[in-house]
C-alpha atoms as a PDB file:
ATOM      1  CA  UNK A   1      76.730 -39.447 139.622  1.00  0.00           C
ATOM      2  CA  UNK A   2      72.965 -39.003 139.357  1.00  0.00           C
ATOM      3  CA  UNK A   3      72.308 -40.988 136.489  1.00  0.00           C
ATOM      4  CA  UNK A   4      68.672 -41.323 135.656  1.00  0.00           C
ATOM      5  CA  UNK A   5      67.472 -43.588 133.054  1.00  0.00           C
ATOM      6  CA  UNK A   6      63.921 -43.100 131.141  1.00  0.00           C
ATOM      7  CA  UNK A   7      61.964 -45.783 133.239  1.00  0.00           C
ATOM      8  CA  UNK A   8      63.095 -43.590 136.597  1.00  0.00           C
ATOM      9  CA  UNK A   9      61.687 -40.596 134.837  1.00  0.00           C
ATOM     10  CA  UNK A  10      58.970 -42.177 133.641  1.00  0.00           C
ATOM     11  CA  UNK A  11      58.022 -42.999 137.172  1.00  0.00           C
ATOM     12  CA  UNK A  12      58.514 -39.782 138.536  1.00  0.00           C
ATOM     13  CA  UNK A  13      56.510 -37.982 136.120  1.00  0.00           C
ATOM     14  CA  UNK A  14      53.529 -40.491 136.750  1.00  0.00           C
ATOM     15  CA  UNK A  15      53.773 -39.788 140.552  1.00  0.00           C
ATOM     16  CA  UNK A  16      54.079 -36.123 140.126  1.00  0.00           C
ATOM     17  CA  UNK A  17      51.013 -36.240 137.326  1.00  0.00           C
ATOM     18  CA  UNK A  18      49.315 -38.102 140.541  1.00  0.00           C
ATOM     19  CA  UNK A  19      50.674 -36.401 143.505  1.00  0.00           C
ATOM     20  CA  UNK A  20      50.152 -32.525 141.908  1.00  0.00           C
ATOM     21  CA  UNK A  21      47.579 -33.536 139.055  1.00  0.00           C
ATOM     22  CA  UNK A  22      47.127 -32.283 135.624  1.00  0.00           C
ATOM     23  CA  UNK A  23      46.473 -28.686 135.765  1.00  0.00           C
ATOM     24  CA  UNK A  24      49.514 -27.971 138.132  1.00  0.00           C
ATOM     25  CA  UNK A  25      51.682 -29.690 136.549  1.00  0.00           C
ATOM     26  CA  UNK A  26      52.579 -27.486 134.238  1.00  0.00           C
ATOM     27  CA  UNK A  27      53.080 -24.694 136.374  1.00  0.00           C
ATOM     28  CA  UNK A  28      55.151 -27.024 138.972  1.00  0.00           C
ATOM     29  CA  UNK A  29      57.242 -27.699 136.103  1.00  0.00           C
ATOM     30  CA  UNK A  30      58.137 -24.470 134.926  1.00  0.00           C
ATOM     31  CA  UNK A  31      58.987 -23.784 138.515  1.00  0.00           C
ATOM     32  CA  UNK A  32      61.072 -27.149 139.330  1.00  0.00           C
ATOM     33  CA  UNK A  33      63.400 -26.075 135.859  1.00  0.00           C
ATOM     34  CA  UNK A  34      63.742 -22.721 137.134  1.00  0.00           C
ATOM     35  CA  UNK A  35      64.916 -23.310 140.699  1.00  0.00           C
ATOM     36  CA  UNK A  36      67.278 -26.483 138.727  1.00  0.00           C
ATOM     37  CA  UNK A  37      68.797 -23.306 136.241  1.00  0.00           C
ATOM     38  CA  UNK A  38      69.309 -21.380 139.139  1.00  0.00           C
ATOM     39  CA  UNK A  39      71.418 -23.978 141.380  1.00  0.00           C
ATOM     40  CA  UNK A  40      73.556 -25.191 137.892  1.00  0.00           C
ATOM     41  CA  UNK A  41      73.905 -21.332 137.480  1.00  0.00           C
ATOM     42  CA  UNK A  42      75.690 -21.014 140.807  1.00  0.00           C
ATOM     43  CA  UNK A  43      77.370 -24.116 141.297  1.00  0.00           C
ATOM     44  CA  UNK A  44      78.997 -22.396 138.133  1.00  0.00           C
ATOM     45  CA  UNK A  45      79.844 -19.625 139.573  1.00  0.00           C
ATOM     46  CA  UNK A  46      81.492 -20.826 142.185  1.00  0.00           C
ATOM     47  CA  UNK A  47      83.461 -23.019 140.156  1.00  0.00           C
ATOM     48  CA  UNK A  48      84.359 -19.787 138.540  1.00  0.00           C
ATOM     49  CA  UNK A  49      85.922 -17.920 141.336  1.00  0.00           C
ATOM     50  CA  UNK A  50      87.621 -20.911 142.409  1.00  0.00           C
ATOM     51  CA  UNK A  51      89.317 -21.399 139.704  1.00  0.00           C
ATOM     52  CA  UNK A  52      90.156 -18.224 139.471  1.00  0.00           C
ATOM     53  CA  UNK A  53      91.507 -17.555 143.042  1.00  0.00           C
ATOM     54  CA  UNK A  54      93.016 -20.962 142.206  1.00  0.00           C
ATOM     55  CA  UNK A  55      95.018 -19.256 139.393  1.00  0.00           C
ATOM     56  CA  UNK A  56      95.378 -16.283 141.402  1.00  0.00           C
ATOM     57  CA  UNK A  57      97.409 -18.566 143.801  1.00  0.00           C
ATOM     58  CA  UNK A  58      99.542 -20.645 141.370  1.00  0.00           C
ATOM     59  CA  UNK A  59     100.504 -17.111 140.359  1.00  0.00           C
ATOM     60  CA  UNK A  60     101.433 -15.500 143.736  1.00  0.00           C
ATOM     61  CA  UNK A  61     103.551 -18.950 143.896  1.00  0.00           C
ATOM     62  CA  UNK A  62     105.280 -18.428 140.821  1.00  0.00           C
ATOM     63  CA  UNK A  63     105.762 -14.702 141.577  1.00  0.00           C
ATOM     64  CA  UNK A  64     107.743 -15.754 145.124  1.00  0.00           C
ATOM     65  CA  UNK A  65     109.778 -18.492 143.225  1.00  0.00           C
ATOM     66  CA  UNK A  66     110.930 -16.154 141.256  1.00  0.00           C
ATOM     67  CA  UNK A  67     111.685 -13.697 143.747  1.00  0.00           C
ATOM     68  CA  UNK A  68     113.447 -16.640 145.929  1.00  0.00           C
ATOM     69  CA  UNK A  69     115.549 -18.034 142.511  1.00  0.00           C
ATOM     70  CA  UNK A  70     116.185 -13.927 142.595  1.00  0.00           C
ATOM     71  CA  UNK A  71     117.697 -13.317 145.688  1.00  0.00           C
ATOM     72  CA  UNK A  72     119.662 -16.513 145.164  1.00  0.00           C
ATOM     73  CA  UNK A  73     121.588 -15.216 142.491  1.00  0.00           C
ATOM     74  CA  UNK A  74     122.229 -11.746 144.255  1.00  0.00           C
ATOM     75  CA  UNK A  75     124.016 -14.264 146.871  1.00  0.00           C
ATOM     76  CA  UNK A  76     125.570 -16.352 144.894  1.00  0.00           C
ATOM     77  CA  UNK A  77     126.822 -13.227 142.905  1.00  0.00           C
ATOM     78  CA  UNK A  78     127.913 -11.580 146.579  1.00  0.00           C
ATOM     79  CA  UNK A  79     129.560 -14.864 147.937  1.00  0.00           C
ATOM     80  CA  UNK A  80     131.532 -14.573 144.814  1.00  0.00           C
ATOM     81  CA  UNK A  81     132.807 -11.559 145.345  1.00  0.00           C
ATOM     82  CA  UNK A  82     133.695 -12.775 148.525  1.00  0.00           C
ATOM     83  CA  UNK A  83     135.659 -15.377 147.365  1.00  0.00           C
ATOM     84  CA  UNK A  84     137.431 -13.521 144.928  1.00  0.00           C
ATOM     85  CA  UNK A  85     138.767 -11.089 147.153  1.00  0.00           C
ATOM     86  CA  UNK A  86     139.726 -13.366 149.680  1.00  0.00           C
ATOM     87  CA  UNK A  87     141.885 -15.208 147.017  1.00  0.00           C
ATOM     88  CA  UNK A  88     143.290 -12.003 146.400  1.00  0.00           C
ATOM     89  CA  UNK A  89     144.600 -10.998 149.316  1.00  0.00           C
ATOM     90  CA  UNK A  90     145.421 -14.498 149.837  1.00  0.00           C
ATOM     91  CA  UNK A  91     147.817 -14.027 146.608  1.00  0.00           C
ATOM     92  CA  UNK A  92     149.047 -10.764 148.265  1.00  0.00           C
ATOM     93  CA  UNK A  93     150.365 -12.500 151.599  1.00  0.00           C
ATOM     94  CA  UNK A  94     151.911 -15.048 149.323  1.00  0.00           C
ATOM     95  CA  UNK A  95     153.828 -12.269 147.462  1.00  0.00           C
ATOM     96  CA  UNK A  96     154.638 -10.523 150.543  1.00  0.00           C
ATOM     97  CA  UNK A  97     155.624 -13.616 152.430  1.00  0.00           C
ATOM     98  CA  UNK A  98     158.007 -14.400 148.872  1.00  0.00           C
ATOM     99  CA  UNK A  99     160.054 -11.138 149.187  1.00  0.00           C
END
């Protein structure tokens, strides 16, 4: 993304050496790497917590497919039930309706 080769930071060290001159340099150096550490430091922290909450998510998802997949079986179990007593008083009427 931000690739920099040596002759770009060549140049920009020769028109920093100019713009600031020698005895600030060092000092504006110190300072530029600092605020630079700082920036990568939070950009990685927020990377952090998003993939985190990001995790957090996938796992509230999986908890409420599970829960779903759940309650699907309790009503597949019930509509069972269901069925098998309505076949049995189906096979009542019939023996009623024989005698």
């Amino acid at each position: 993304m931000f690739d920099i080769g040596f002759f770009e930071l060549l140049v920009i060290l020769v028109v920093a050496l100019l713009v600031i001159g020698p005895d600030k340099l060092p000092a504006t150096a110190r300072t530029v790497g600092l605020w630079v550490g700082r920036i990568k430091y939070q950009f990685q922290s927020a990377k952090r917590d998003f993939e985190r909450e990001l995790g957090a998510d996938d796992i509230r998802r999986q908890l409420h497919n599970e829960q779903v997949m759940r309650e699907l079986g309790e009503t597949e179990e019930a509509i069972k039930k269901v069925m098998q007593e309505a076949d049995e008083v189906v096979q009542s009427a019939k023996t009623d309706a024989e005698k």
